[in-house]
C-alpha atoms as a PDB file:
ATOM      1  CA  UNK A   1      83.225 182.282  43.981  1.00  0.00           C
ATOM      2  CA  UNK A   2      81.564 181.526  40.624  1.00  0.00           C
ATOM      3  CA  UNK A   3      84.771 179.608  40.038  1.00  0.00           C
ATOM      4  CA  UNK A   4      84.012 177.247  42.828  1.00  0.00           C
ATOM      5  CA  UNK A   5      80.814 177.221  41.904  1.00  0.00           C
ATOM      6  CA  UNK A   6      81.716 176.063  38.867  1.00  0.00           C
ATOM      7  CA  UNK A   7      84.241 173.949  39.774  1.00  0.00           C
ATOM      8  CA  UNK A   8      81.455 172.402  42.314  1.00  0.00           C
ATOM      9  CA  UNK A   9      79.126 171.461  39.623  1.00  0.00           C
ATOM     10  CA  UNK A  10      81.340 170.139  37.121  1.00  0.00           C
ATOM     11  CA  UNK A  11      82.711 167.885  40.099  1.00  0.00           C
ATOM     12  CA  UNK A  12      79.299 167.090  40.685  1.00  0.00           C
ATOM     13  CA  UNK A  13      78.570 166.392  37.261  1.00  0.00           C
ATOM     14  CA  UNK A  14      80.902 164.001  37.043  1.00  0.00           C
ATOM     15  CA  UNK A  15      80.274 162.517  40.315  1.00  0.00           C
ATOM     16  CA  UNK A  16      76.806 161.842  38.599  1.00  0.00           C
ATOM     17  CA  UNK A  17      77.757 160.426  35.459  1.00  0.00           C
ATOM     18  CA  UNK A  18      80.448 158.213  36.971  1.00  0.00           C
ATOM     19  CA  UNK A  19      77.434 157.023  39.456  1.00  0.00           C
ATOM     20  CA  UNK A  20      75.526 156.475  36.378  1.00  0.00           C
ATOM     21  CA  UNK A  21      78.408 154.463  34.490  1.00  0.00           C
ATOM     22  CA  UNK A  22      79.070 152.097  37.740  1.00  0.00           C
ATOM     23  CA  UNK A  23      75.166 151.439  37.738  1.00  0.00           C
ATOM     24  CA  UNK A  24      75.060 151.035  33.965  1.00  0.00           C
ATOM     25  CA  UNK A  25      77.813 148.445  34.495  1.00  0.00           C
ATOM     26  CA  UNK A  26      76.170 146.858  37.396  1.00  0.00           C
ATOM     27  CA  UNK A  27      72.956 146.397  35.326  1.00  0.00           C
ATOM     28  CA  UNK A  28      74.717 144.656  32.565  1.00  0.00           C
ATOM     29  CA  UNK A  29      76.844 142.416  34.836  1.00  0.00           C
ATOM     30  CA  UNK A  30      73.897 141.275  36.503  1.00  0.00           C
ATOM     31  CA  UNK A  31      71.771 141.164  33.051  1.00  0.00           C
ATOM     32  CA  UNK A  32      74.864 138.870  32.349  1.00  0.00           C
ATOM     33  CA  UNK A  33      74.199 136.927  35.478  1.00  0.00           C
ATOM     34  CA  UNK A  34      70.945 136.339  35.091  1.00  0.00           C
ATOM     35  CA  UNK A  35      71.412 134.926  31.409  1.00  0.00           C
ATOM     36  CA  UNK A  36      73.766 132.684  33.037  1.00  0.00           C
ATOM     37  CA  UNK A  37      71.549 131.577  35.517  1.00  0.00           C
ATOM     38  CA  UNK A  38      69.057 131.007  33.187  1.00  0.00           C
ATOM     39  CA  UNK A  39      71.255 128.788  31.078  1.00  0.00           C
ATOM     40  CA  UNK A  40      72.240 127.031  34.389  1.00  0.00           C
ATOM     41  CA  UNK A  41      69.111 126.280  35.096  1.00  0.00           C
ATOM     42  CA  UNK A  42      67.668 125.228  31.871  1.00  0.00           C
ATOM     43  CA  UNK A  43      70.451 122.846  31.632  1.00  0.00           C
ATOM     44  CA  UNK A  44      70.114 121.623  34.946  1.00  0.00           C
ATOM     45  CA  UNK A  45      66.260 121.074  34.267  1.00  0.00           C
ATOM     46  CA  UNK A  46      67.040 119.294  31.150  1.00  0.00           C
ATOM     47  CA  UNK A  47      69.033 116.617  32.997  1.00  0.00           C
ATOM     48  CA  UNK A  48      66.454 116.234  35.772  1.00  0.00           C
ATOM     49  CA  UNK A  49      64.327 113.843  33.441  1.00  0.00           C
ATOM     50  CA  UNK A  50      67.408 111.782  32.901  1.00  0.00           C
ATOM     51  CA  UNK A  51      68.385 111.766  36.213  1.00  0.00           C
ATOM     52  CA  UNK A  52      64.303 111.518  37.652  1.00  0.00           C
ATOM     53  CA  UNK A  53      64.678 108.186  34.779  1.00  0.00           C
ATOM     54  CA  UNK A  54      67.468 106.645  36.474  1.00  0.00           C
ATOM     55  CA  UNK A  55      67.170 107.059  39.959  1.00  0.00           C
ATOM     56  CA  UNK A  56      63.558 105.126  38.987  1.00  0.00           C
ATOM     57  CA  UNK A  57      65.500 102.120  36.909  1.00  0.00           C
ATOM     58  CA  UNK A  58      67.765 101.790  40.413  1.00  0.00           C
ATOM     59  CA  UNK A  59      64.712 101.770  42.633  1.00  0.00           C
ATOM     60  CA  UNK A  60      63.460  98.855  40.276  1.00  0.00           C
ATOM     61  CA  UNK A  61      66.979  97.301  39.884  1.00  0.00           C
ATOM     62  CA  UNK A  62      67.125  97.092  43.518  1.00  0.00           C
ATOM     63  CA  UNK A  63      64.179  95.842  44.170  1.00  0.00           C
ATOM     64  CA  UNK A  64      64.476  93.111  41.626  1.00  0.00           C
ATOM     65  CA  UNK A  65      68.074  92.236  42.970  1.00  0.00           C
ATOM     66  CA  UNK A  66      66.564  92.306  46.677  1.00  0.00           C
ATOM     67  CA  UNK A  67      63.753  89.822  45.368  1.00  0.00           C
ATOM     68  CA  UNK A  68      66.244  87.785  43.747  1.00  0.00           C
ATOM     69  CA  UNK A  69      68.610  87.617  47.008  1.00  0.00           C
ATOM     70  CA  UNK A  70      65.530  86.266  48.589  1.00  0.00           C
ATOM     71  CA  UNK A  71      64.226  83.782  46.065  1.00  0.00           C
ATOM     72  CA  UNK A  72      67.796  82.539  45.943  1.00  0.00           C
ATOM     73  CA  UNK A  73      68.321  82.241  49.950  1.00  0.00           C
ATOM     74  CA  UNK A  74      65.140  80.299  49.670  1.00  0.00           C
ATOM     75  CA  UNK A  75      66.348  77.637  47.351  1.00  0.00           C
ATOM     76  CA  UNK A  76      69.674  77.526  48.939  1.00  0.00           C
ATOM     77  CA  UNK A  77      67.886  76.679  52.172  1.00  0.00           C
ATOM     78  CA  UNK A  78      65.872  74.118  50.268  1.00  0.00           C
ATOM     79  CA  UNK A  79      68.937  72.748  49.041  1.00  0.00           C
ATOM     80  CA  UNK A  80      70.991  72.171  52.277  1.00  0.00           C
ATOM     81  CA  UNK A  81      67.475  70.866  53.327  1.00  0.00           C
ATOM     82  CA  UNK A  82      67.589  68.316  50.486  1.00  0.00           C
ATOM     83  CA  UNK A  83      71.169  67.436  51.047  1.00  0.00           C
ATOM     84  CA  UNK A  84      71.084  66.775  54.990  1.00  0.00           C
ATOM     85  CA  UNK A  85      68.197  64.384  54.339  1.00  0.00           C
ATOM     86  CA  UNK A  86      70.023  62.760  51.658  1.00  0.00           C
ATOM     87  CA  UNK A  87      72.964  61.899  53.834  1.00  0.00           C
ATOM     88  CA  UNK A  88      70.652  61.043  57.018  1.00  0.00           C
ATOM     89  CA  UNK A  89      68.894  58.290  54.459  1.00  0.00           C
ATOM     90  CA  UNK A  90      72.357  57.633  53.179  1.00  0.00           C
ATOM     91  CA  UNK A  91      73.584  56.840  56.679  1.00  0.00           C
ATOM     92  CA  UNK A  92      70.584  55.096  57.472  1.00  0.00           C
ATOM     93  CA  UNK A  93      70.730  52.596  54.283  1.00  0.00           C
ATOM     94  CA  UNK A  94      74.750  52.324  55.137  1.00  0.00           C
ATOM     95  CA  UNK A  95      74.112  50.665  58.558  1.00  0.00           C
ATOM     96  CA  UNK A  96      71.178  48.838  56.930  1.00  0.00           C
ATOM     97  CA  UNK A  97      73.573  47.604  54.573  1.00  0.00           C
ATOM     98  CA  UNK A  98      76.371  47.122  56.996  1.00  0.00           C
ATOM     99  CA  UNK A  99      73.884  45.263  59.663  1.00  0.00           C
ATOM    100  CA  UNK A 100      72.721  43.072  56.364  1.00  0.00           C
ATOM    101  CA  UNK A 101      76.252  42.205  55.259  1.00  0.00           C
ATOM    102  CA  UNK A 102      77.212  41.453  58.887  1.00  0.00           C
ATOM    103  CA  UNK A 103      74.463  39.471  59.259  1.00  0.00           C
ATOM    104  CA  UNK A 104      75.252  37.319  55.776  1.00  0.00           C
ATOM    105  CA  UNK A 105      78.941  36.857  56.678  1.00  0.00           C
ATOM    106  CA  UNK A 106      77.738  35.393  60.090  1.00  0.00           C
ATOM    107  CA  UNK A 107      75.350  33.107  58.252  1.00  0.00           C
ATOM    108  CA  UNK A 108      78.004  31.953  55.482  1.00  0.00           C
ATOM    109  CA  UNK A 109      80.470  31.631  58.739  1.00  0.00           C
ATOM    110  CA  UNK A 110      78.081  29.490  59.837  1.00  0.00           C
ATOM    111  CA  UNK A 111      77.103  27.863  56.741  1.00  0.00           C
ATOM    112  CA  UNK A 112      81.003  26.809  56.110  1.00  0.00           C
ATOM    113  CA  UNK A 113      82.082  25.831  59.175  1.00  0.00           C
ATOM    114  CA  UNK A 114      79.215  23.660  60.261  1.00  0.00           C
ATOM    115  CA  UNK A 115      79.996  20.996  58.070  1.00  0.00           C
ATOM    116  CA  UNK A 116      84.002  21.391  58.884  1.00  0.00           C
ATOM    117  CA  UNK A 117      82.509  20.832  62.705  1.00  0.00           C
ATOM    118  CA  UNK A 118      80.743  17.963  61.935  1.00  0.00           C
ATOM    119  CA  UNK A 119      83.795  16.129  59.962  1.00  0.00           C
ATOM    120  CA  UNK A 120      86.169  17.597  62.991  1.00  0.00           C
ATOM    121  CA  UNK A 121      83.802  16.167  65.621  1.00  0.00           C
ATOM    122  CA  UNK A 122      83.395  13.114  63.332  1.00  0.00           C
ATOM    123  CA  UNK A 123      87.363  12.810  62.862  1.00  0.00           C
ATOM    124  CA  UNK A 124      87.780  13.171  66.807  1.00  0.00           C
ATOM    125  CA  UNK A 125      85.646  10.106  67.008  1.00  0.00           C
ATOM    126  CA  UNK A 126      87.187   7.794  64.812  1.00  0.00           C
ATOM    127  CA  UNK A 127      90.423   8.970  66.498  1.00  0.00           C
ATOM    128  CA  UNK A 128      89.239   8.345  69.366  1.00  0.00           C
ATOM    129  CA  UNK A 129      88.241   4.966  68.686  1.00  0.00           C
ATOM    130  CA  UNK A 130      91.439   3.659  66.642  1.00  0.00           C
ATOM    131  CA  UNK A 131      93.505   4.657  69.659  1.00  0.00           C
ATOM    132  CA  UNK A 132      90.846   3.037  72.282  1.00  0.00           C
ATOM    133  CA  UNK A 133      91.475   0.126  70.051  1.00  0.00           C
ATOM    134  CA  UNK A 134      95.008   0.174  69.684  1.00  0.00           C
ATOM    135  CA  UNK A 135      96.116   1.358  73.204  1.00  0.00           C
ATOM    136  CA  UNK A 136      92.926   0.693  75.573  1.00  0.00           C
ATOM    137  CA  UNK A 137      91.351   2.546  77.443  1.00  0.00           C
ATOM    138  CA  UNK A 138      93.542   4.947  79.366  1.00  0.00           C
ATOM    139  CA  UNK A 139      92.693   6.169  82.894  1.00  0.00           C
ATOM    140  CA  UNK A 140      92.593   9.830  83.375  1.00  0.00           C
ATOM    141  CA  UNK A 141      94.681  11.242  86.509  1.00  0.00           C
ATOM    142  CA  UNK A 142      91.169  12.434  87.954  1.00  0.00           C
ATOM    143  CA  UNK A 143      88.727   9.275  87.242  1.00  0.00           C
ATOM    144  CA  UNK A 144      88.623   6.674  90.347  1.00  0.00           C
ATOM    145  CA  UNK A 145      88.924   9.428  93.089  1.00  0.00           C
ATOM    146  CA  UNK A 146      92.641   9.558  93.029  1.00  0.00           C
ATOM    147  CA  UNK A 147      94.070  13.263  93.105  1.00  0.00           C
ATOM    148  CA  UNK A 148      96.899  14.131  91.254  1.00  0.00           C
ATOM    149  CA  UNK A 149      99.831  15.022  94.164  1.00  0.00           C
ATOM    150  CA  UNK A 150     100.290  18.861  94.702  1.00  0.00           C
END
């Protein structure tokens, strides 16, 4: 029996000092771990700033580009604004324009072809009065209460 005694212990020994080396290498894997971790995280809190920095300059980037859309809309409207009353004066001085020149060809009609009247009436006359001259006075079919025949 002192041989399984033996035999008991130095399994149990080694039972122990294999427990021993499996938690010996679990304490330096995790010791490795952790030194990763730390790294990790050092590195990670080293590009926070950077990153804090930027997200900052995109707040202010869009702000100033949402300001600028605005501003710009504004003017824009302004713009059409200015252009639609341009072309409702435009129209407006375009039938002023086109009542005035109207109005100045009528005139200059007028102007021209009251003395060509005046000659034509005047001409009518004197032809008139060479052929009452020449010919006498002829009767018209309706003068005298005769009827022309049907």
């Amino acid at each position: 029996m002192n041989i399984l005694l033996m035999v008991a212990i130095v399994l149990i020994a080694l039972a122990v000092i294999t427990q021993a080396g499996v938690l010996l290498a679990m304490y330096l894997m995790s010791r490795r771990m952790t030194i990763k971790a730390e790294t990790l995280i050092e590195e990670s809190q080293r590009l926070v700033g950077p990153l804090e920095s930027i997200t900052s300059n995109l707040k202010t980037v869009s702000n100033d580009l949402t300001e600028s859309g605005k501003i710009a809309r504004e003017q824009l409207v302004q713009v059409q604004d200015a252009v639609n009353e341009t072309r409702d004066v435009i129209r407006g001085q375009l039938a002023e324009v086109r009542e005035v020149v109207l109005d100045t060809a009528d005139e200059a009609r007028d102007l021209v072809l009251r003395p060509v009247r005046h000659f034509s009436a005047l001409a009518m006359g004197i032809a008139v009065g060479i052929r009452t001259f020449l010919f006498g006075k002829r009767r018209s079919p309706g003068t005298e209460g005769e009827r022309p025949a049907a």
